[in-house]
C-alpha atoms as a PDB file:
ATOM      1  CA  UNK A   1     -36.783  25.258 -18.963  1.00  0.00           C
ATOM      2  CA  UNK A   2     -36.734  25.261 -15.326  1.00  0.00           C
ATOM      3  CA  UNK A   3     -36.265  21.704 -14.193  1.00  0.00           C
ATOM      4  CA  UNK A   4     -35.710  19.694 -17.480  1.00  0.00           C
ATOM      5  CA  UNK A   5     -31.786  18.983 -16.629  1.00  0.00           C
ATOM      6  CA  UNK A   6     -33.347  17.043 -13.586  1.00  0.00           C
ATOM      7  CA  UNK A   7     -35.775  14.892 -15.500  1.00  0.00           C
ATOM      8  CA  UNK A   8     -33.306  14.507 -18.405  1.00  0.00           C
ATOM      9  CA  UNK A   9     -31.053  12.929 -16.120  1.00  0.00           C
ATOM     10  CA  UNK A  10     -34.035  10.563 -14.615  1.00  0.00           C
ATOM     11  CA  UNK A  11     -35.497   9.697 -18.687  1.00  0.00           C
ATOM     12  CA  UNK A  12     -31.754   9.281 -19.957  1.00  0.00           C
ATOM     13  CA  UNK A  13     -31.038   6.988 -16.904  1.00  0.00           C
ATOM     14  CA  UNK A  14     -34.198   4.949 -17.098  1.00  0.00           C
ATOM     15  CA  UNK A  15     -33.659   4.279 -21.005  1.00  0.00           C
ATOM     16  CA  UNK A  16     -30.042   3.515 -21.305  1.00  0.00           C
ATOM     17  CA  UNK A  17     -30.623   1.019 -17.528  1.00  0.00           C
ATOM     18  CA  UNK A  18     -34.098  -0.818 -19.329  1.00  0.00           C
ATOM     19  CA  UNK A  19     -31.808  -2.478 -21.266  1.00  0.00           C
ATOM     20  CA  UNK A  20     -29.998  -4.164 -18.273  1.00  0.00           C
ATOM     21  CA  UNK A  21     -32.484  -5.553 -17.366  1.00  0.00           C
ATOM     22  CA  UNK A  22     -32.391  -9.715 -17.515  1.00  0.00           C
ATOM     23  CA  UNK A  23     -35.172 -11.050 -19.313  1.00  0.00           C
ATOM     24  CA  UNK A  24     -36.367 -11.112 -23.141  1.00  0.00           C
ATOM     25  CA  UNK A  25     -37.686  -7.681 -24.507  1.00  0.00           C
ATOM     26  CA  UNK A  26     -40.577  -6.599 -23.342  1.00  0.00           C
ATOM     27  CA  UNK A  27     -43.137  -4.571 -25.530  1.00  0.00           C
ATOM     28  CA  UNK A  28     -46.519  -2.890 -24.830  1.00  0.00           C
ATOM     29  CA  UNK A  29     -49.887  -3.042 -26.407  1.00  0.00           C
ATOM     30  CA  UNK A  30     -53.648  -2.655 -25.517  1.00  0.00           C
ATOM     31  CA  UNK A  31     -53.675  -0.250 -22.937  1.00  0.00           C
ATOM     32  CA  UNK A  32     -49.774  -0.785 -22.020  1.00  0.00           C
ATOM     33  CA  UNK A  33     -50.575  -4.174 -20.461  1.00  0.00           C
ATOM     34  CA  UNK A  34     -47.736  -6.195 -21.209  1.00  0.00           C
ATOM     35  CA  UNK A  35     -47.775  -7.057 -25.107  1.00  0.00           C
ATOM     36  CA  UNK A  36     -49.766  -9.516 -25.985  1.00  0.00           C
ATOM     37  CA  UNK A  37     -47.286 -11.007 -24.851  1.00  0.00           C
ATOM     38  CA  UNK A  38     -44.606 -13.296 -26.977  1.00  0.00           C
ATOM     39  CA  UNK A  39     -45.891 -11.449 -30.382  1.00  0.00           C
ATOM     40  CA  UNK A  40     -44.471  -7.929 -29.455  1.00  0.00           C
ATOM     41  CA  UNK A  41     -41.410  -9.697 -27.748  1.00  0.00           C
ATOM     42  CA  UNK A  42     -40.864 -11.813 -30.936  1.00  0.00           C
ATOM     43  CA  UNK A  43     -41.439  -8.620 -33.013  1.00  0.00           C
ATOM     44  CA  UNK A  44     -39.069  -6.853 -31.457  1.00  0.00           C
ATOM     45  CA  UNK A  45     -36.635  -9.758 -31.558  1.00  0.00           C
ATOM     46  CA  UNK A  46     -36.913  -9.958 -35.417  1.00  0.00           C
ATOM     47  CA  UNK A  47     -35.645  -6.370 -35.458  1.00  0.00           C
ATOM     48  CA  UNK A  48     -32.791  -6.596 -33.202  1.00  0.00           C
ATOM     49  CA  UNK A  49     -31.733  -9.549 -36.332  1.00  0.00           C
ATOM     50  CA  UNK A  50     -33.293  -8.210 -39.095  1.00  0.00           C
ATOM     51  CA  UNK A  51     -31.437  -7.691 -42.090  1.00  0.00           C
ATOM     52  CA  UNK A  52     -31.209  -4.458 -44.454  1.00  0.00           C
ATOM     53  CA  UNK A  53     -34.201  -5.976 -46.584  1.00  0.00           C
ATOM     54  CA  UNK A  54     -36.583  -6.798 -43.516  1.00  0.00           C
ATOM     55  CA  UNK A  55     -36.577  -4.188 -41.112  1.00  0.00           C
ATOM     56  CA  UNK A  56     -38.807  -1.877 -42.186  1.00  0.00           C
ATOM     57  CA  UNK A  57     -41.691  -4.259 -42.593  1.00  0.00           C
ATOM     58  CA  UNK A  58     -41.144  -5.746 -39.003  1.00  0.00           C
ATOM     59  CA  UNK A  59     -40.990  -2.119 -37.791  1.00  0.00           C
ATOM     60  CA  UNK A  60     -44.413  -1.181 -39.672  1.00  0.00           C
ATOM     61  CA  UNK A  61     -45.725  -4.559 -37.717  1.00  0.00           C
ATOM     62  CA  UNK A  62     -44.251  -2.985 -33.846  1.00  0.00           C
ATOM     63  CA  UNK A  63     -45.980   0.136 -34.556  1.00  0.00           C
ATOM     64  CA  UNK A  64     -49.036  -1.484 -35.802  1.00  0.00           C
ATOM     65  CA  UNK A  65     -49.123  -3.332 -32.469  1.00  0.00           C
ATOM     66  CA  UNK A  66     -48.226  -0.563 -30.282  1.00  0.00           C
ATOM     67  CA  UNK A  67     -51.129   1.731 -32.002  1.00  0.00           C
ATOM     68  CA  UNK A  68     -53.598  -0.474 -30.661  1.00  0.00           C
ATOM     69  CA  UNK A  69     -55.392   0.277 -27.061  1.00  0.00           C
ATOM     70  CA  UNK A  70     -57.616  -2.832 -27.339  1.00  0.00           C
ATOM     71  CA  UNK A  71     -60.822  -0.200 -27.404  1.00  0.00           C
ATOM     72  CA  UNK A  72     -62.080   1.257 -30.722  1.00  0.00           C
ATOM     73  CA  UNK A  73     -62.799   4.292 -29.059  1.00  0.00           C
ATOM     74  CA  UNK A  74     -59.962   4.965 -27.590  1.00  0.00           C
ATOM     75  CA  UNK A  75     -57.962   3.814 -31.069  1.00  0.00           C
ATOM     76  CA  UNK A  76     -60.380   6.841 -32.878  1.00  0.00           C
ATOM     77  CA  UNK A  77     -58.964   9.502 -29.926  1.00  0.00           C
ATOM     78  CA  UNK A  78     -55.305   8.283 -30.905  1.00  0.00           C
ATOM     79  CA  UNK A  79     -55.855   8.587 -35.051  1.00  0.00           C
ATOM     80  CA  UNK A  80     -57.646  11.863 -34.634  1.00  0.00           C
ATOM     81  CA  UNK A  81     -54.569  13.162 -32.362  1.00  0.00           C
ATOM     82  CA  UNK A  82     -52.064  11.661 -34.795  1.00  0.00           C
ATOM     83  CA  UNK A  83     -54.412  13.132 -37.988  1.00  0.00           C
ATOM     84  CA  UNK A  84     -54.699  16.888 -35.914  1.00  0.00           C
ATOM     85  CA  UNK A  85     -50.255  16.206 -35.974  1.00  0.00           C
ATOM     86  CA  UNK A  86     -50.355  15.568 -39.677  1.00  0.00           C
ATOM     87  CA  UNK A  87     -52.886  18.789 -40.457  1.00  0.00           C
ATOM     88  CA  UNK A  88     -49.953  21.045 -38.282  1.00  0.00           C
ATOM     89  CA  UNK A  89     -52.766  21.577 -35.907  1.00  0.00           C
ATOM     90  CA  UNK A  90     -50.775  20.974 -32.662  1.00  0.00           C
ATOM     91  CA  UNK A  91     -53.139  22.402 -30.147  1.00  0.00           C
ATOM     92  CA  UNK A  92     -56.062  20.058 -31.197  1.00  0.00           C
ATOM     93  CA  UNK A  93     -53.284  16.940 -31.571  1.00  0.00           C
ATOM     94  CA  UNK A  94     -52.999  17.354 -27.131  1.00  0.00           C
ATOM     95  CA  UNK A  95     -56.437  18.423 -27.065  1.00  0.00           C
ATOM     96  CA  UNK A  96     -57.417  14.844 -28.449  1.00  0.00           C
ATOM     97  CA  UNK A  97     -55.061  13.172 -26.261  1.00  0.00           C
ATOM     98  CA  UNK A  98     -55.301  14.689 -23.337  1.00  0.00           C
ATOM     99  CA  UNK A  99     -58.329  13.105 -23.568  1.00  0.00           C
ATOM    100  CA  UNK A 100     -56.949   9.889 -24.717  1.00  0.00           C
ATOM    101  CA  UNK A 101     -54.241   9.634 -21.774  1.00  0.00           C
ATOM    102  CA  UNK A 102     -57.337  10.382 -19.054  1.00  0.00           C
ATOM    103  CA  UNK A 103     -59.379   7.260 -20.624  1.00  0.00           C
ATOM    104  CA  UNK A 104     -56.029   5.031 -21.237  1.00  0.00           C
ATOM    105  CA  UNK A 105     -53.576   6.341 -18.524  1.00  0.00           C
ATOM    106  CA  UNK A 106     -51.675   2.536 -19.478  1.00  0.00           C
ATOM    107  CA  UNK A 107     -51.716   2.583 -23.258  1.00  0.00           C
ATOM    108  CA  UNK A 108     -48.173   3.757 -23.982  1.00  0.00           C
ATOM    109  CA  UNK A 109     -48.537   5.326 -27.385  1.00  0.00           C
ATOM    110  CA  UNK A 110     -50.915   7.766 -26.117  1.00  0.00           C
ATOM    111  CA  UNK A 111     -47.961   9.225 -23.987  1.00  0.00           C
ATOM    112  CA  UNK A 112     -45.288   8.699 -27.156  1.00  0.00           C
ATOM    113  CA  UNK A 113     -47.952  11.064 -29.794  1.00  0.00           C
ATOM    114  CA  UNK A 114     -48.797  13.709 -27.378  1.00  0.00           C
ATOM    115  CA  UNK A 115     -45.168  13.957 -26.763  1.00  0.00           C
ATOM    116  CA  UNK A 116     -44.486  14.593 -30.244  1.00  0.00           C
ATOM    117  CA  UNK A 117     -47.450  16.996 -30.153  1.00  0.00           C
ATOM    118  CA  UNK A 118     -46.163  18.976 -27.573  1.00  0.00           C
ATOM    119  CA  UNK A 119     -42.602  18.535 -28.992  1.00  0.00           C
ATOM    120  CA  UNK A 120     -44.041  20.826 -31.695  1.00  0.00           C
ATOM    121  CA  UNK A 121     -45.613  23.734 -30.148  1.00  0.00           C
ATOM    122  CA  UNK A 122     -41.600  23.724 -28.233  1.00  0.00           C
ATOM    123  CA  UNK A 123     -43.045  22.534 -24.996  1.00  0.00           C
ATOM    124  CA  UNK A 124     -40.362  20.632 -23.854  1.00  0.00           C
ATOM    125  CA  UNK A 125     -41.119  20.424 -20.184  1.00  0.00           C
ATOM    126  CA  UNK A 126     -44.957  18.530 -20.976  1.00  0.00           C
ATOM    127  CA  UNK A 127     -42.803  16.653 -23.584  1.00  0.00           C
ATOM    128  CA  UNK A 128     -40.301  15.185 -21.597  1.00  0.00           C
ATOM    129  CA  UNK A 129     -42.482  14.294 -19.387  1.00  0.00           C
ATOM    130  CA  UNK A 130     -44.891  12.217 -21.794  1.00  0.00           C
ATOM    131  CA  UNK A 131     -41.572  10.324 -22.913  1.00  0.00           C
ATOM    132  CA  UNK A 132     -40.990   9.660 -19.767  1.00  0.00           C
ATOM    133  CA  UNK A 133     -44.076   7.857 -19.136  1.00  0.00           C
ATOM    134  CA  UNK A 134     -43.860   6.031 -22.615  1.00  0.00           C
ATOM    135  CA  UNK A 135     -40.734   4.819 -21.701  1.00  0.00           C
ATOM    136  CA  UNK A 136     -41.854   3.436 -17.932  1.00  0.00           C
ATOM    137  CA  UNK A 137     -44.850   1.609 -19.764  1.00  0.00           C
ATOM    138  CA  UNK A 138     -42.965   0.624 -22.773  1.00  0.00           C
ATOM    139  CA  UNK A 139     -38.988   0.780 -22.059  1.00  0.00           C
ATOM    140  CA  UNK A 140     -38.082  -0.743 -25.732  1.00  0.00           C
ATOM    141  CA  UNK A 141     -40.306   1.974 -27.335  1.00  0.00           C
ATOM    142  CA  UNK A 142     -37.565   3.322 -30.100  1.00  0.00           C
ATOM    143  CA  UNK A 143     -39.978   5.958 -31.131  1.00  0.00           C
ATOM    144  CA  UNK A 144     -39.753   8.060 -27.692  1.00  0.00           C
ATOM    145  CA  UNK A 145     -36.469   7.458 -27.755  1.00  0.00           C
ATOM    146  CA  UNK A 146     -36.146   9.059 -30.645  1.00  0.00           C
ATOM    147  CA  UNK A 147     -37.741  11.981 -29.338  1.00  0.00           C
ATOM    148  CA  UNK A 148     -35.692  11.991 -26.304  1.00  0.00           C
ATOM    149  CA  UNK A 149     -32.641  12.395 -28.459  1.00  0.00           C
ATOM    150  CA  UNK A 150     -33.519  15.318 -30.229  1.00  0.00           C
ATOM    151  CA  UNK A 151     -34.276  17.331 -27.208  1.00  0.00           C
ATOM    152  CA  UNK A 152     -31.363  16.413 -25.705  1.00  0.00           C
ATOM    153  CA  UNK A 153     -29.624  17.446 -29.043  1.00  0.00           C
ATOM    154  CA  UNK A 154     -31.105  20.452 -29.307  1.00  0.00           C
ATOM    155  CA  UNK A 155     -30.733  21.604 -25.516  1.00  0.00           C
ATOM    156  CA  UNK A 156     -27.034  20.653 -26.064  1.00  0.00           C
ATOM    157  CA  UNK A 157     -26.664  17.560 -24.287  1.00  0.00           C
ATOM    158  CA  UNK A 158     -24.580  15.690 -26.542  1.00  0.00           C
ATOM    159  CA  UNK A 159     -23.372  13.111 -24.673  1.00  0.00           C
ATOM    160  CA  UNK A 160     -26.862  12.082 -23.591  1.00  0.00           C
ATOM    161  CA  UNK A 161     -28.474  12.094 -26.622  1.00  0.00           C
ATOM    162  CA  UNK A 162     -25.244   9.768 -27.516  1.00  0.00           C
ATOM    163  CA  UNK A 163     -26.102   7.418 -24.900  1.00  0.00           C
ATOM    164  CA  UNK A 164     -29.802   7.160 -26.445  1.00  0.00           C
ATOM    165  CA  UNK A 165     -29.366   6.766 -30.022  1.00  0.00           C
ATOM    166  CA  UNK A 166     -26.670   3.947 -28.930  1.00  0.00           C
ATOM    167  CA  UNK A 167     -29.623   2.151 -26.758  1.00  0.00           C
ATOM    168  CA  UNK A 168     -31.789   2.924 -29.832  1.00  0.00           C
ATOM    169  CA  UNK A 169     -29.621   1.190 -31.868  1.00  0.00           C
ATOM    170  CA  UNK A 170     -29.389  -1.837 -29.354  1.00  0.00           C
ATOM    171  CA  UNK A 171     -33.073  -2.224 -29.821  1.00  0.00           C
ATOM    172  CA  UNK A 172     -33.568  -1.027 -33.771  1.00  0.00           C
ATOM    173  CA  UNK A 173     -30.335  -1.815 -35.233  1.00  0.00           C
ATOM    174  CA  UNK A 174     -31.458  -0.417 -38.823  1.00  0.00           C
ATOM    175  CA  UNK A 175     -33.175   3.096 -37.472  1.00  0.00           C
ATOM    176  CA  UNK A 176     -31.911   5.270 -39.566  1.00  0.00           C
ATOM    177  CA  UNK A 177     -32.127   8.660 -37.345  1.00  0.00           C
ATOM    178  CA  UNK A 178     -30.531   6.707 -34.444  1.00  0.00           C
ATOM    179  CA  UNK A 179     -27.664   5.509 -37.465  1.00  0.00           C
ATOM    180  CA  UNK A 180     -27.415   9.058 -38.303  1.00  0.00           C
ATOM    181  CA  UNK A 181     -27.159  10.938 -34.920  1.00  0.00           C
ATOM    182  CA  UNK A 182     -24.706   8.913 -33.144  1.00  0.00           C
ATOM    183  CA  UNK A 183     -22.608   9.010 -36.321  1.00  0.00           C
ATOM    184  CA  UNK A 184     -23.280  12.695 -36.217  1.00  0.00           C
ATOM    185  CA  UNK A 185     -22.577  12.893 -32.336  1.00  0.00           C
ATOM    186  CA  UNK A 186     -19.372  10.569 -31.969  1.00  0.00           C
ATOM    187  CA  UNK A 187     -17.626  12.709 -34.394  1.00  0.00           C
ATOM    188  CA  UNK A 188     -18.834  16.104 -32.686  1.00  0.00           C
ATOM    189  CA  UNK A 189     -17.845  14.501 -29.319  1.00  0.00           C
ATOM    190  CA  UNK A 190     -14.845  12.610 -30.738  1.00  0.00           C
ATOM    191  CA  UNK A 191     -13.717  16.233 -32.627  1.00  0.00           C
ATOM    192  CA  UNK A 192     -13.813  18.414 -29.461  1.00  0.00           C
ATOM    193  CA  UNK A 193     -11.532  15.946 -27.652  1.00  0.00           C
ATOM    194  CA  UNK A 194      -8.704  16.485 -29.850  1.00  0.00           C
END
């Protein structure tokens, strides 16, 4: 695992700071260019208010926008990778977008899948580094975040993973894995203090 601490400490940082930064939320589309603009931003927006009835469809609508590169080529690359994720087949899921990232080096999502692909052969290392590319094109994007947290779970960094499912849940107020770990990890945390 050689040098994950050091890039754990650069993807944690550069997650939990995005949301410093002044300005509305910022989401990504075709290619990563900055979302189309105001319809991401008011997306997002809608989910930081939505209410237990209406987040799920507004989510549905972020990811909907964030799946597409603007190309239909490049949109094929990204549903066979995702399909090759569903089948189990792994090694074909980075395979197709490897070659997806070298066409559409901007389009975040690209980045976010691979990392799950890798995620799932326990490559780590290749992981953590697609998140944190999906996270400098996209800081708001909940879904590497997610990711994020669970390797930091899993490699026992508690309090990190802490600090992401609570910027998780600044963004996506309703996730329900984001709900459930820093429930999960305030308790652990909270329990070994006393």
């Amino acid at each position: 695992m050689g040098n994950i601490p050091c890039i754990l400490k650069h993807i944690v940082a550069a997650s939990v700071v995005s949301a410093g930064i002044s300005g509305p939320l910022r989401g990504q589309d075709s290619g990563g260019q900055a979302a189309t603009g105001l319809q991401t931003d008011s997306l997002l927006e809608e989910l930081r208010q939505a209410d237990e009835n209406s987040w799920e469809a507004i989510e549905k609508r972020i990811w909907t926008a964030w799946s597409r590169s603007g190309s239909a080529a490049m949109d094929l690359l990204l549903k066979r990778g995702q399909d090759a994720i569903d089948a189990g087949d792994f090694a074909a899921a980075v395979e197709h977008l490897t070659a997806l990232v070298d066409h559409a080096p901007d389009f975040a999502e690209a980045y976010d899948t691979r990392a799950l692909a890798y995620y799932k052969l326990g490559r780590y290392g290749p992981a953590l580094a697609d998140i944190a590319t999906t996270l400098r094109l996209n800081p708001h994007h909940f879904g590497a975040m997610s990711g994020l947290a669970s390797i930091l779970e899993e490699t026992d960094r508690d309090r990190e993973a802490l600090e992401v499912y609570r910027r998780i849940l600044e963004i996506h107020p309703h996730k329900p894995e984001a709900r459930e770990g820093a429930r999960r990890l305030e308790q652990k945390i909270e329990g070994t203090r006393l």
